[in-house]
Protein backbone atom coordinates (compact mmCIF):
# COMPACT_ATOMS: atom_id res chain seq x y z
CA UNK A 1 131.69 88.95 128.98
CA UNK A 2 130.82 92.69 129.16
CA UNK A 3 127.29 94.05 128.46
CA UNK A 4 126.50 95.01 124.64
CA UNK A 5 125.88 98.76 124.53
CA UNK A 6 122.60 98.73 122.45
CA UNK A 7 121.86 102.46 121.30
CA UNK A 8 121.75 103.41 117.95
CA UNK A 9 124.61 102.76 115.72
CA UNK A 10 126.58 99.92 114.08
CA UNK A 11 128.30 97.45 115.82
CA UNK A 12 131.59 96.21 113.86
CA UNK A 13 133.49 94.22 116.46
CA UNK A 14 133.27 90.42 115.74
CA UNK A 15 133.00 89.10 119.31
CA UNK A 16 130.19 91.92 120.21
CA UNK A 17 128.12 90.41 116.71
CA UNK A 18 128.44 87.41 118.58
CA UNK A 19 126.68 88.34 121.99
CA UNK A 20 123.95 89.71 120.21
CA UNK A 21 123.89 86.66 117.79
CA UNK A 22 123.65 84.56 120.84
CA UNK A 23 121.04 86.63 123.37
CA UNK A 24 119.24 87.13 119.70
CA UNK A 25 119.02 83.64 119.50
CA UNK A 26 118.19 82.95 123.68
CA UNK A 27 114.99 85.61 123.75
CA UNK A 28 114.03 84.48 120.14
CA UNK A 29 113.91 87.25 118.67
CA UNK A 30 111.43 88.10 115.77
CA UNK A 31 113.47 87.64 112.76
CA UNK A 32 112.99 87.98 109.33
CA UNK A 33 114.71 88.58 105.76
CA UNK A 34 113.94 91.09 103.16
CA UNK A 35 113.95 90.25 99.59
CA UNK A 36 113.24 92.53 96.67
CA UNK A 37 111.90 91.49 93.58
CA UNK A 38 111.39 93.94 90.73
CA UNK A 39 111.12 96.70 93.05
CA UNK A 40 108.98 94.89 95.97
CA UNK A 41 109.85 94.38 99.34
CA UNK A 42 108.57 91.54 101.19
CA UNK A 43 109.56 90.25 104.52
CA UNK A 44 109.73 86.46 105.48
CA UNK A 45 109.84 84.99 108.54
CA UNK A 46 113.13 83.02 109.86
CA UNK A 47 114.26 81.80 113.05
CA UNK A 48 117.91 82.26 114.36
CA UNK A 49 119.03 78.76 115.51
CA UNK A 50 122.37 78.97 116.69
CA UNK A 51 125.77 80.59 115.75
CA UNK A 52 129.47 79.08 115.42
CA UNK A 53 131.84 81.53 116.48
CA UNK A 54 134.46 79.07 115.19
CA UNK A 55 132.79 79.04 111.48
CA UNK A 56 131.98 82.79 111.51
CA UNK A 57 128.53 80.85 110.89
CA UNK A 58 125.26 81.60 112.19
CA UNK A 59 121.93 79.24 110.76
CA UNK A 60 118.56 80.36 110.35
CA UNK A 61 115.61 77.96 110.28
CA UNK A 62 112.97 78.64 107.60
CA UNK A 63 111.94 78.44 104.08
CA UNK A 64 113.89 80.29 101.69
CA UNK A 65 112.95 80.52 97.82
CA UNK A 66 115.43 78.22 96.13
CA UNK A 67 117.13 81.93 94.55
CA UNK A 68 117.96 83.12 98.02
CA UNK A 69 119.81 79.40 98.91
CA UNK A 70 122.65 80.16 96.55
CA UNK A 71 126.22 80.30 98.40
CA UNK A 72 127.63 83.37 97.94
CA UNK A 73 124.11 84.74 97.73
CA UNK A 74 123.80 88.70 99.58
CA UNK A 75 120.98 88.64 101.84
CA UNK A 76 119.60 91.30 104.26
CA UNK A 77 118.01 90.40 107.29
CA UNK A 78 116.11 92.29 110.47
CA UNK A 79 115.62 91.30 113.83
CA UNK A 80 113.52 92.81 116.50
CA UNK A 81 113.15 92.83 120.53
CA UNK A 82 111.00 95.12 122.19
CA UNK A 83 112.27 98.75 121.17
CA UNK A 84 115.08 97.59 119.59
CA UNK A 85 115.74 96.62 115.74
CA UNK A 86 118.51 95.21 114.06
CA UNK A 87 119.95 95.34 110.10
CA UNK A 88 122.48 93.58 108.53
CA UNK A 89 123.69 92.15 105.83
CA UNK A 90 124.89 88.52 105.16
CA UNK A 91 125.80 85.78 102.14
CA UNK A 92 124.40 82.53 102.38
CA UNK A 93 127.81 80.61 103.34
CA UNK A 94 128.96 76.70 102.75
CA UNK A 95 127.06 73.73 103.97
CA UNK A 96 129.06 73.26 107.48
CA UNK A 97 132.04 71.44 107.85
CA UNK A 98 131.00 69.55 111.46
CA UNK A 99 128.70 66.38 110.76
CA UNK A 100 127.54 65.76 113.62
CA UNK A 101 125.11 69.24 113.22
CA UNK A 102 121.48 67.44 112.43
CA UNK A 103 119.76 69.92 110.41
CA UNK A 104 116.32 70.32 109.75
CA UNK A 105 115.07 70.56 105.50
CA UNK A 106 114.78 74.31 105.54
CA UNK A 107 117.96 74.90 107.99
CA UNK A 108 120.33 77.24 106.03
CA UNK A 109 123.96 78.24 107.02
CA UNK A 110 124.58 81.81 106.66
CA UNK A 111 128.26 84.07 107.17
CA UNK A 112 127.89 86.30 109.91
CA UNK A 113 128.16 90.03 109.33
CA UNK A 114 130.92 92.45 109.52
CA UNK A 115 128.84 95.23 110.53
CA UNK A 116 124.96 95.22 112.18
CA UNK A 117 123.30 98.56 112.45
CA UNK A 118 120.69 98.79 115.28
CA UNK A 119 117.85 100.92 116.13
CA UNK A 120 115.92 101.59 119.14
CA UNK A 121 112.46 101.38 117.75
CA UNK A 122 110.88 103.83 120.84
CA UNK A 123 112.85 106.53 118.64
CA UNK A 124 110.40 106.53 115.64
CA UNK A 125 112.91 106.22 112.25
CA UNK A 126 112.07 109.37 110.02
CA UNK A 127 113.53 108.60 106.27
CA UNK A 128 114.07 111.14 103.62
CA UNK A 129 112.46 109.95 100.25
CA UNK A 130 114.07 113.08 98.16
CA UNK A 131 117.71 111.21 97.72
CA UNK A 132 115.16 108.25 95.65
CA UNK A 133 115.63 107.92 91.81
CA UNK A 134 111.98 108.36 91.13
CA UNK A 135 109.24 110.84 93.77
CA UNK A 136 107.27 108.92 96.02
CA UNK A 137 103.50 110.17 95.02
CA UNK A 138 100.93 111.06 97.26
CA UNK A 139 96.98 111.74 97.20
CA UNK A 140 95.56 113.87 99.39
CA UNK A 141 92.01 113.50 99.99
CA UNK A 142 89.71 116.37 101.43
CA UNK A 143 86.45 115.90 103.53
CA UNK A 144 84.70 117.98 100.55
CA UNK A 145 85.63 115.27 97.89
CA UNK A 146 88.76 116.79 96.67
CA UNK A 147 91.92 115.18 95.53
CA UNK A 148 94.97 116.99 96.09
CA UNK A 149 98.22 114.92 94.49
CA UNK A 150 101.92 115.75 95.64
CA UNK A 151 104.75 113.92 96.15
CA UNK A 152 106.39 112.21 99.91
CA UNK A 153 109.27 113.97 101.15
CA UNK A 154 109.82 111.78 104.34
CA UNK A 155 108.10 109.26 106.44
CA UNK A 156 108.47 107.30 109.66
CA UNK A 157 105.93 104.40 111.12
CA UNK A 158 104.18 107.10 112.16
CA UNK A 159 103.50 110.03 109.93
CA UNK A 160 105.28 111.41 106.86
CA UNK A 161 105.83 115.33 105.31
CA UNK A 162 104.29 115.69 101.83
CA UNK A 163 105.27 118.31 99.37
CA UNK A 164 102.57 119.88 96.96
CA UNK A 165 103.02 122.60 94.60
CA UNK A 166 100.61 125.28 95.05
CA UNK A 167 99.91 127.57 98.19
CA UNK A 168 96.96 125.38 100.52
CA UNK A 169 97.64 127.60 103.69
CA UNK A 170 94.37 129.35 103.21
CA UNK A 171 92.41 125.87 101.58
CA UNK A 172 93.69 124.14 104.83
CA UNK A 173 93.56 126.59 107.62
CA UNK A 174 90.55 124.20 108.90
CA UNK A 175 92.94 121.00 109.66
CA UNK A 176 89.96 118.73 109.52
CA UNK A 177 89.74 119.24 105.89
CA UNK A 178 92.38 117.03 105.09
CA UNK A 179 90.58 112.95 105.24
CA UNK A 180 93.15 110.64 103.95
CA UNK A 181 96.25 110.06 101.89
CA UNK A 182 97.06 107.06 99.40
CA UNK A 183 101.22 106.63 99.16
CA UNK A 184 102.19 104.83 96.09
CA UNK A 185 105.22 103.05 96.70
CA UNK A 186 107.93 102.21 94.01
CA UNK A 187 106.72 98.19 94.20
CA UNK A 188 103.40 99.76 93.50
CA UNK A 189 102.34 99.07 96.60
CA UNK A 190 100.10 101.50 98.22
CA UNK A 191 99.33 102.91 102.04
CA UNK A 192 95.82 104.40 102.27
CA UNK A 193 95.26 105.85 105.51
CA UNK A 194 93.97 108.28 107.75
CA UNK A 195 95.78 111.28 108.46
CA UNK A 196 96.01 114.10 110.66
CA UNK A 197 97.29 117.69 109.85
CA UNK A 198 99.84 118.40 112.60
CA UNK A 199 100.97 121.39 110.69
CA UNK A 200 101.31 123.36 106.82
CA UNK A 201 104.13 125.99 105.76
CA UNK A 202 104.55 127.54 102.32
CA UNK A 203 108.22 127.49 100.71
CA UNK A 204 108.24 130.69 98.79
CA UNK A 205 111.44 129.33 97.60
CA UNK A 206 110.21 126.07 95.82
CA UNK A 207 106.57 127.46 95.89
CA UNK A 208 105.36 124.76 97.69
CA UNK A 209 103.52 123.72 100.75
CA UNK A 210 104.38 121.44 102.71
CA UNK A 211 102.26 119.57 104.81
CA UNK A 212 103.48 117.58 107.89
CA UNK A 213 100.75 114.95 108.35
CA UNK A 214 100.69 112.09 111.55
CA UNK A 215 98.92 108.43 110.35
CA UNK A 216 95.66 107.72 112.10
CA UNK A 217 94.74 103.91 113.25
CA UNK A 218 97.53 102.32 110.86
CA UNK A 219 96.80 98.68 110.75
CA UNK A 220 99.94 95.78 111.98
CA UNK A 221 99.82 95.13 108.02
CA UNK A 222 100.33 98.68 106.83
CA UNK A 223 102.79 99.51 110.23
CA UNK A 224 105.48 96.20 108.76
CA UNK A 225 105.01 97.67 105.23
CA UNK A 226 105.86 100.45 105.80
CA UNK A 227 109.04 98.79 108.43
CA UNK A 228 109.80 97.22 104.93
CA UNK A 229 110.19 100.16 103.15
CA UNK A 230 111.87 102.34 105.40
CA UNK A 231 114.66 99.55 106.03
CA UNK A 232 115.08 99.61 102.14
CA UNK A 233 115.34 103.13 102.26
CA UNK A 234 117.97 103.25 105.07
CA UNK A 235 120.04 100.33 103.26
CA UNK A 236 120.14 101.91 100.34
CA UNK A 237 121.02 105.50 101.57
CA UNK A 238 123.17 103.78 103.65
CA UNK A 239 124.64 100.71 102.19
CA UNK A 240 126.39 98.24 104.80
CA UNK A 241 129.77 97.38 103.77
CA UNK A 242 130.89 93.94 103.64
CA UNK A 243 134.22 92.72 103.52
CA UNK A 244 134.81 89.59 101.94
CA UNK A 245 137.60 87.33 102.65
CA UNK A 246 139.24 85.83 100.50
């Protein structure tokens, strides 16, 4: 069996879905599924448990709410080793056909993918929030006590651009001015965090400035949120799709 060729990109062919199924499943992988209920994103933790290249079947091991155990049921799932990342989509498939399988009460049978896009995390994943239905808003918080609101134009695990309309090239030429942010996310979720000016332009065009900010001391809670949202993003800018047979 030749070596997978994990860069960034999909992976389509069925046998290579299976290699990383199965080396997924031998270094245990952190895996988890995404579900989205009236606009929030949560993540919840499953474990891969094997794969049956004979089924097109792979199982995951963990508890699923009893919406998500429907056959037939679209789920989208990430899994992570070191700098690498992993999205796909699957439907929960039939109960399996071989008997001799002892599953555990929160085993689940899922169809494996027809396409699995990976990422290598060390490249930090920048999205663009201006393709969204509704703006992303953002405060901006000054050392001097004032509030300056605008709206998100991308963001990444590490940092995001923010777009404000008005001129602050002369109100922020001291970079230390600028104390926090608060992103409001469409599940009305919110990041509040330090941030850093790395850098301010003024689009005569659009007359506005825009700010390119880096996060400061993001907590493991805020860095997965934030994970959550940007896979969203990415699935929904660029939807995975799956071919059903019939």
């Amino acid at each position: 069996m030749t070596a997978l060729n994990l860069t960034d990109g999909n992976i389509t062919h069925r046998k290579e879905i299976i290699q990383l199924f199965q080396m997924a499943i031998a270094k245990e992988w952190q895996t988890s599924y995404l579900s989205v209920k009236k606009n929030h994103i949560t993540s919840h933790p499953v474990k891969l448990s094997s794969v049956n290249a004979h089924e097109g079947t792979f199982r995951v091991d963990g508890e699923l709410a009893e919406s998500e155990q429907k056959e037939g049921k679209l789920m989208m799932f990430r899994a992570e080793n070191g700098g690498l990342s992993v999205v796909f989509k699957s439907r929960m498939g039939k109960p399996s056909s071989d008997e001799n399988v002892i599953r555990s009460r929160y085993e689940h049978q899922v169809d494996l993918p027809y396409e699995v896009r990976c990422t290598q995390l060390r490249k930090t994943v920048r999205v663009n929030l201006e393709s969204l239905p509704e703006e992303v808003p953002v405060a901006l918080y000054l050392s001097v006590g004032e509030r300056i609101d605008g709206s998100v134009i991308d963001i990444s695990t590490s940092g995001a651009r923010f777009k404000v309309n008005r001129d602050l090239t002369e109100d922020l030429k001291n970079v230390q001015l600028l104390d926090f942010c608060r992103i409001c996310f469409p599940d009305e979720s919110f990041l509040q965090a330090e941030v850093q000016l790395m850098g301010i332009s003024f689009d005569h065009e659009y007359d506005a400035s825009i700010l390119r900010c880096q996060f400061v001391d993001t907590s493991s809670k805020d860095e997965e949120m934030l994970q959550n949202f940007i896979s969203y993003v990415q699935d929904q800018a660029e939807p995975i799709e799956l071919t059903i047979a019939n």
